[in-house]
N, C-alpha and C. Protein backbone atom coordinates (compact mmCIF):
# COMPACT_ATOMS: atom_id res chain seq x y z
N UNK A 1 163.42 -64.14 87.74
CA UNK A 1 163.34 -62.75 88.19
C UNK A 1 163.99 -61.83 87.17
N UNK A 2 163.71 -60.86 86.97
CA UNK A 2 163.82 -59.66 86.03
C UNK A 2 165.32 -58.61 86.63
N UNK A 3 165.89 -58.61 86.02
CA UNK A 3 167.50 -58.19 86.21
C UNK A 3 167.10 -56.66 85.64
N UNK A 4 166.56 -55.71 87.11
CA UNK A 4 166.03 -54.01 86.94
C UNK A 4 167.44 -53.82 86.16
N UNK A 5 168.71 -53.83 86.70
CA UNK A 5 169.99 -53.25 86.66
C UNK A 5 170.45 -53.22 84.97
N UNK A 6 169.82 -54.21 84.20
CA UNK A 6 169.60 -54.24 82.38
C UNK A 6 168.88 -53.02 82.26
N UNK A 7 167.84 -53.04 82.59
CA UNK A 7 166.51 -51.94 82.09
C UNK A 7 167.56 -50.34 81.81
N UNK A 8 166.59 -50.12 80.59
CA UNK A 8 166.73 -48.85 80.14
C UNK A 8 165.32 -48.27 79.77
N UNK A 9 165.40 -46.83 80.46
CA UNK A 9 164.16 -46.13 80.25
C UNK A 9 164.65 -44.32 79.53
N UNK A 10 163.98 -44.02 79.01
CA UNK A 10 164.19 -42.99 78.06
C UNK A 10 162.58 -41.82 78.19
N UNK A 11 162.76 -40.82 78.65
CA UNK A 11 161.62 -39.82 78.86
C UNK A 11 161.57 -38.70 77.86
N UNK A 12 160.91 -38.57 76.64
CA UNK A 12 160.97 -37.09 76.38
C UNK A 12 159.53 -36.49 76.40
N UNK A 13 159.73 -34.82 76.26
CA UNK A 13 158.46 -34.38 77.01
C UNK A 13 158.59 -33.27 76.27
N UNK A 14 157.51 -32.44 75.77
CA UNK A 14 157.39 -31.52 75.37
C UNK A 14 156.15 -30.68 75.82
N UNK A 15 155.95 -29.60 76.14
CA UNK A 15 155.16 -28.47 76.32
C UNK A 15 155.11 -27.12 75.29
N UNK A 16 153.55 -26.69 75.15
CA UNK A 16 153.66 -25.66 74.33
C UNK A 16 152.40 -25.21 74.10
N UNK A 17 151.65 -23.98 73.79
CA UNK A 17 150.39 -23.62 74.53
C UNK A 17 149.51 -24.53 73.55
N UNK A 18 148.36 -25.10 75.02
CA UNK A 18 147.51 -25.75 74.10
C UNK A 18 147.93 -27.32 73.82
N UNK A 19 149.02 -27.90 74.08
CA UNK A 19 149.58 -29.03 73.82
C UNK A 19 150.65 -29.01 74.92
N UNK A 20 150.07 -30.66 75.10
CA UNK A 20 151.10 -31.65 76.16
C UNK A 20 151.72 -33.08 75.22
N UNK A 21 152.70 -33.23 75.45
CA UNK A 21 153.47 -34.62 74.59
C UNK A 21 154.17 -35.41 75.45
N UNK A 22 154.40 -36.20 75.78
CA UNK A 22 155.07 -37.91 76.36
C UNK A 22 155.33 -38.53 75.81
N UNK A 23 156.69 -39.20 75.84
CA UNK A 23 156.91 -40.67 75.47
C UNK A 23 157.68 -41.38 76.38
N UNK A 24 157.11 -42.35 76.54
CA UNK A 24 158.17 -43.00 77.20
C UNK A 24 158.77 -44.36 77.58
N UNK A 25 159.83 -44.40 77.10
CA UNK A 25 159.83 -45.95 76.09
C UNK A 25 161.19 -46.50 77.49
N UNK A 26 161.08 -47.96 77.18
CA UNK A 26 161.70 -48.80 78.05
C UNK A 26 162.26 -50.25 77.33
N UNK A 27 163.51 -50.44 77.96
CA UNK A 27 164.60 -51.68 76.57
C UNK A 27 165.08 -51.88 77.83
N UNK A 28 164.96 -53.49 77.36
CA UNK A 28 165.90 -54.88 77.90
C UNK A 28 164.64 -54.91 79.28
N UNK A 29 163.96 -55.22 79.14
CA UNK A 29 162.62 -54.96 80.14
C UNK A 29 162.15 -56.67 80.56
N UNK A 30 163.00 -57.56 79.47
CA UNK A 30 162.55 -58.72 79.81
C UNK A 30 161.20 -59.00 78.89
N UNK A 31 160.52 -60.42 79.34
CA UNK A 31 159.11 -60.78 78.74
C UNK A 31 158.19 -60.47 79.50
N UNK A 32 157.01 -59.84 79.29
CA UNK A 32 155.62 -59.89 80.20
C UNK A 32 155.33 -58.72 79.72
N UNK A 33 153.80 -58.01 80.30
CA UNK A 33 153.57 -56.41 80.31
C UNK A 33 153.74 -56.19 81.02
N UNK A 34 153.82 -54.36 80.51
CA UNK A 34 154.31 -53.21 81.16
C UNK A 34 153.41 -52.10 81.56
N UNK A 35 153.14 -51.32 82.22
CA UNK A 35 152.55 -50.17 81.88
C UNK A 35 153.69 -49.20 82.69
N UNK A 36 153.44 -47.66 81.57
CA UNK A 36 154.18 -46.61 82.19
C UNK A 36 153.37 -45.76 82.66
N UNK A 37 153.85 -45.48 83.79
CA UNK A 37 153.35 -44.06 84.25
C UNK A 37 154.44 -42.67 84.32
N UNK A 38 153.34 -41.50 83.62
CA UNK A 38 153.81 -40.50 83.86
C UNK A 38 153.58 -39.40 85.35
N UNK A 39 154.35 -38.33 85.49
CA UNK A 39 153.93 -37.64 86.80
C UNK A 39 154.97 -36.39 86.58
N UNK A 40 153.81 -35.20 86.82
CA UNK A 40 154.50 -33.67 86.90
C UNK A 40 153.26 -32.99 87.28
N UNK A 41 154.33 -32.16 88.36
CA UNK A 41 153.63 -31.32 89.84
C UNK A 41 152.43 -32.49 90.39
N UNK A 42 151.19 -32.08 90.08
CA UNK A 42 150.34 -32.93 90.93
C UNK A 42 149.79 -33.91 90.01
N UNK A 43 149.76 -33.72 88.54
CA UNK A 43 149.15 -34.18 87.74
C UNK A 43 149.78 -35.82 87.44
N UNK A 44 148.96 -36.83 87.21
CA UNK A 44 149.35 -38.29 86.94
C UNK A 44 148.72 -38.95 86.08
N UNK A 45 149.24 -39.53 85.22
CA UNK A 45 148.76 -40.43 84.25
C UNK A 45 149.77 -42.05 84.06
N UNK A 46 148.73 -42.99 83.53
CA UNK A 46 149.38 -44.16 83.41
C UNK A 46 148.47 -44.50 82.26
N UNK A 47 149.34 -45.30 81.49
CA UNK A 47 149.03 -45.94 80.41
C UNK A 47 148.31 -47.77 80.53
N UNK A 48 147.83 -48.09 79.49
CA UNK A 48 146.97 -49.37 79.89
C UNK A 48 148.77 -50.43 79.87
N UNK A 49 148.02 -51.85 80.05
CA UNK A 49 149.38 -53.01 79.73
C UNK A 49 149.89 -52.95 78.46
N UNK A 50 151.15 -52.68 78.00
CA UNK A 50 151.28 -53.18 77.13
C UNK A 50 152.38 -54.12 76.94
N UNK A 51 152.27 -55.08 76.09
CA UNK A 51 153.40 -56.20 76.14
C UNK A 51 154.51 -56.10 75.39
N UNK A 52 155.73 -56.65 76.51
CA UNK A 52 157.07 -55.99 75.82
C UNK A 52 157.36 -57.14 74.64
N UNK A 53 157.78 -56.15 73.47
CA UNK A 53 158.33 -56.76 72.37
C UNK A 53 159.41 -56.96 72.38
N UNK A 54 160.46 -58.03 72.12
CA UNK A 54 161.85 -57.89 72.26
C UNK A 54 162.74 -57.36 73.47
N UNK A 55 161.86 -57.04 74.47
CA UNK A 55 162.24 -56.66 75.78
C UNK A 55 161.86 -55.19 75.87
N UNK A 56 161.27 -54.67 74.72
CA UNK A 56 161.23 -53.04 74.53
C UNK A 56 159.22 -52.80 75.06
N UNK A 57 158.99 -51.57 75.64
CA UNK A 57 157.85 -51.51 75.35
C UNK A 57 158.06 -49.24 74.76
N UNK A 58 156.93 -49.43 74.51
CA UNK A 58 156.56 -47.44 74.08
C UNK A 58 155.66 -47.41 74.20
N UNK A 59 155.41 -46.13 75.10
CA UNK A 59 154.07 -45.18 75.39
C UNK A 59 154.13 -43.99 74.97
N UNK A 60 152.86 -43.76 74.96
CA UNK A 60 153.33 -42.19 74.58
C UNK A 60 151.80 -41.60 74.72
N UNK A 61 151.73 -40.33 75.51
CA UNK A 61 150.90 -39.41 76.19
C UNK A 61 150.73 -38.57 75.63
N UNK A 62 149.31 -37.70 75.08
CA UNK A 62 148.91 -35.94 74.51
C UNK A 62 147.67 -35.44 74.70
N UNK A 63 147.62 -34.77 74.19
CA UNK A 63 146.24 -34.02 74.19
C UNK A 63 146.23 -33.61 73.32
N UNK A 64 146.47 -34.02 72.23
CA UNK A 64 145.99 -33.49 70.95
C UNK A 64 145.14 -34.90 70.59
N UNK A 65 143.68 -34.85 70.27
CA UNK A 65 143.05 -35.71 69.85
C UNK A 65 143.36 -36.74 68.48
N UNK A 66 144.07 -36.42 67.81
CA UNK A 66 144.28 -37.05 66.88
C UNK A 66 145.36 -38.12 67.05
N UNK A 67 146.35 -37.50 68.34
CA UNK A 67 147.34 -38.75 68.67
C UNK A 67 146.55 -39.67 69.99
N UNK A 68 145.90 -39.05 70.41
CA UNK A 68 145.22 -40.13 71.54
C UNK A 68 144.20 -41.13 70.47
N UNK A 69 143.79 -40.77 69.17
CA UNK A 69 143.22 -41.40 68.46
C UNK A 69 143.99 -42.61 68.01
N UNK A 70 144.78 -42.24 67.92
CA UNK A 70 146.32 -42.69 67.53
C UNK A 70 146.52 -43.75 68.41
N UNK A 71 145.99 -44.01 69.58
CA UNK A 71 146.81 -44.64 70.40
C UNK A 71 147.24 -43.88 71.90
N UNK A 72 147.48 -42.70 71.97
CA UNK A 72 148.24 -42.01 73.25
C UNK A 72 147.61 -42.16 74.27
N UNK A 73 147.70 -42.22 75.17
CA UNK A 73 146.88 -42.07 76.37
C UNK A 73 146.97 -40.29 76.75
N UNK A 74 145.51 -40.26 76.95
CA UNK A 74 145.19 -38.95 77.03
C UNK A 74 145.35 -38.32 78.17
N UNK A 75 145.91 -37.15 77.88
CA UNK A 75 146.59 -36.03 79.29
C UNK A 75 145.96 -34.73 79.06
N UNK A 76 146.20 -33.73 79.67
CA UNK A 76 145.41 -32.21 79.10
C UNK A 76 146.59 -31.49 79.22
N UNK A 77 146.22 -30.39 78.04
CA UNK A 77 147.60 -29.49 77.49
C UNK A 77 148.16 -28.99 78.52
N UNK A 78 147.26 -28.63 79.71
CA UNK A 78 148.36 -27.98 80.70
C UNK A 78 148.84 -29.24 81.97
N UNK A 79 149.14 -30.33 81.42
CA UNK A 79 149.48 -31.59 82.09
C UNK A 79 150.88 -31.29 83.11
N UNK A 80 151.85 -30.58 82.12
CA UNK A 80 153.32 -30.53 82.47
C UNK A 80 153.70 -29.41 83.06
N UNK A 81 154.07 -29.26 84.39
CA UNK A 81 153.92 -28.28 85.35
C UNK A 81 155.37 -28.14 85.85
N UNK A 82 155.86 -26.94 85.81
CA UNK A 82 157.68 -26.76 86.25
C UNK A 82 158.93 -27.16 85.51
N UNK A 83 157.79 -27.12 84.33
CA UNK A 83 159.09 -27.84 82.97
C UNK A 83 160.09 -29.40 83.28
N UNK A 84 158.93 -30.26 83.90
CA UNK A 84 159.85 -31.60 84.06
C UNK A 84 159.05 -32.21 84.40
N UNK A 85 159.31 -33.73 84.11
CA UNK A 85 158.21 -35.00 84.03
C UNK A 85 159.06 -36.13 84.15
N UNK A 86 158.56 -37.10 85.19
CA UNK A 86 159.17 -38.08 85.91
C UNK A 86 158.60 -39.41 85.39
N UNK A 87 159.15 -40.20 84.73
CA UNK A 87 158.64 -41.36 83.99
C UNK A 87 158.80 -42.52 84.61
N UNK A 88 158.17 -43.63 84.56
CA UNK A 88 158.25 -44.86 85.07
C UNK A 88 157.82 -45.80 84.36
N UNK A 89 158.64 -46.97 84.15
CA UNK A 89 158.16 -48.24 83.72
C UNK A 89 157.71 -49.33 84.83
N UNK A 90 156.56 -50.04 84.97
CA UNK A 90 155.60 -50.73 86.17
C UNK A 90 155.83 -52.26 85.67
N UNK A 91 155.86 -52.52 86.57
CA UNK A 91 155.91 -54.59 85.70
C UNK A 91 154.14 -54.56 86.40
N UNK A 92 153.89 -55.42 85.78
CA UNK A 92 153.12 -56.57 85.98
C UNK A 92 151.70 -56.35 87.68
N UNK A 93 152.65 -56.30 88.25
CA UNK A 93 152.63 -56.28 89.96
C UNK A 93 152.47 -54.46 90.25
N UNK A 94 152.59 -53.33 89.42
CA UNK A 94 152.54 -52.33 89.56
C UNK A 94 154.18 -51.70 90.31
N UNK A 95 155.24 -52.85 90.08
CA UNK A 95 155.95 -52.30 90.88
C UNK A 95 156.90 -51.31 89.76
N UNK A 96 158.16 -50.56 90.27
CA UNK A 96 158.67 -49.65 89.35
C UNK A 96 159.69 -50.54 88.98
N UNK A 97 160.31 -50.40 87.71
CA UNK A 97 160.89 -50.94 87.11
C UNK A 97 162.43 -50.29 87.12
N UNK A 98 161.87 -49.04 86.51
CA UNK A 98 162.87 -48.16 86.51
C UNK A 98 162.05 -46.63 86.25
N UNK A 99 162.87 -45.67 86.42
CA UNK A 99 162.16 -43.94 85.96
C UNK A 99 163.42 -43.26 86.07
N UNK A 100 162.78 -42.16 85.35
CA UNK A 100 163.75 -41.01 85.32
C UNK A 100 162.95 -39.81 85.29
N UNK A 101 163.77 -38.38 85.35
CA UNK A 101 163.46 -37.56 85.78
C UNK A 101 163.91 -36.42 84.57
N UNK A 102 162.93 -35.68 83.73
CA UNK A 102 163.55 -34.96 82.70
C UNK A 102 163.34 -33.68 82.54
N UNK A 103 163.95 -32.59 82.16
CA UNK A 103 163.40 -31.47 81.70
C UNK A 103 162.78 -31.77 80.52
N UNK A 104 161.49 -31.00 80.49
CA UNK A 104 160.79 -30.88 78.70
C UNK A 104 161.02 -29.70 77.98
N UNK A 105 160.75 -30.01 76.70
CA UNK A 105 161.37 -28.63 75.87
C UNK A 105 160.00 -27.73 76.03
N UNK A 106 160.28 -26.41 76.15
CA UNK A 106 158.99 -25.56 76.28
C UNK A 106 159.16 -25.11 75.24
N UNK A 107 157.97 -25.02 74.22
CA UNK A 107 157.72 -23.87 73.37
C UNK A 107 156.83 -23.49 73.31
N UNK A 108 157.27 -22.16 72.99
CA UNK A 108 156.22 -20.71 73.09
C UNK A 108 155.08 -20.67 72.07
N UNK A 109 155.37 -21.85 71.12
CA UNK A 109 154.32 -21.46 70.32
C UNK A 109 154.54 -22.46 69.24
């Protein structure tokens, strides 16, 4: 069994017109995949499995096409609603691992 009380999860978030950003990375997570899900106001996104390296996994969410090209799992610029975004790491089973709860940086431009 997976010892939650190790886990470390880390959320940053950014907003700014036209662009949405996520990351959200998770350490000491143990062996197996992960997927994270993000969530702000009504809006939800989750990322596919990915398998933890060294106990670590990273996601990371946008809407700028060139980073979802990249890899991101795709969100739309006006994703992040009330300046804060609630992150979660999922084992396996969909259950929560761990989350947190963050303000994002807004910029105007």
């Amino acid at each position: 069994a997976l010892d939650a009380s190790a886990a470390t999860i880390r959320v940053e978030c950014e907003a700014r017109p036209g662009r949405a950003k996520i990351s959200v990375d998770g350490k000491a997570l143990g062996a197996g995949s992960f997927r994270s899900q993000v969530v702000s106001g009504s809006s939800m996104a989750q990322s596919g499995a990915v398998v933890a390296v060294g106990g670590e996994v990273q996601t990371d969410y946008d809407s700028n096409p060139a980073d979802i090209n990249a890899g991101a799992t795709a969100i739309s610029s006006t994703f992040i609603t009330g300046g804060s975004v609630t992150g979660k790491i999922l084992d396996a089973s969909g259950n929560t691992v761990i989350s947190d709860t963050v303000a994002c940086r807004v910029r105007t431009r």
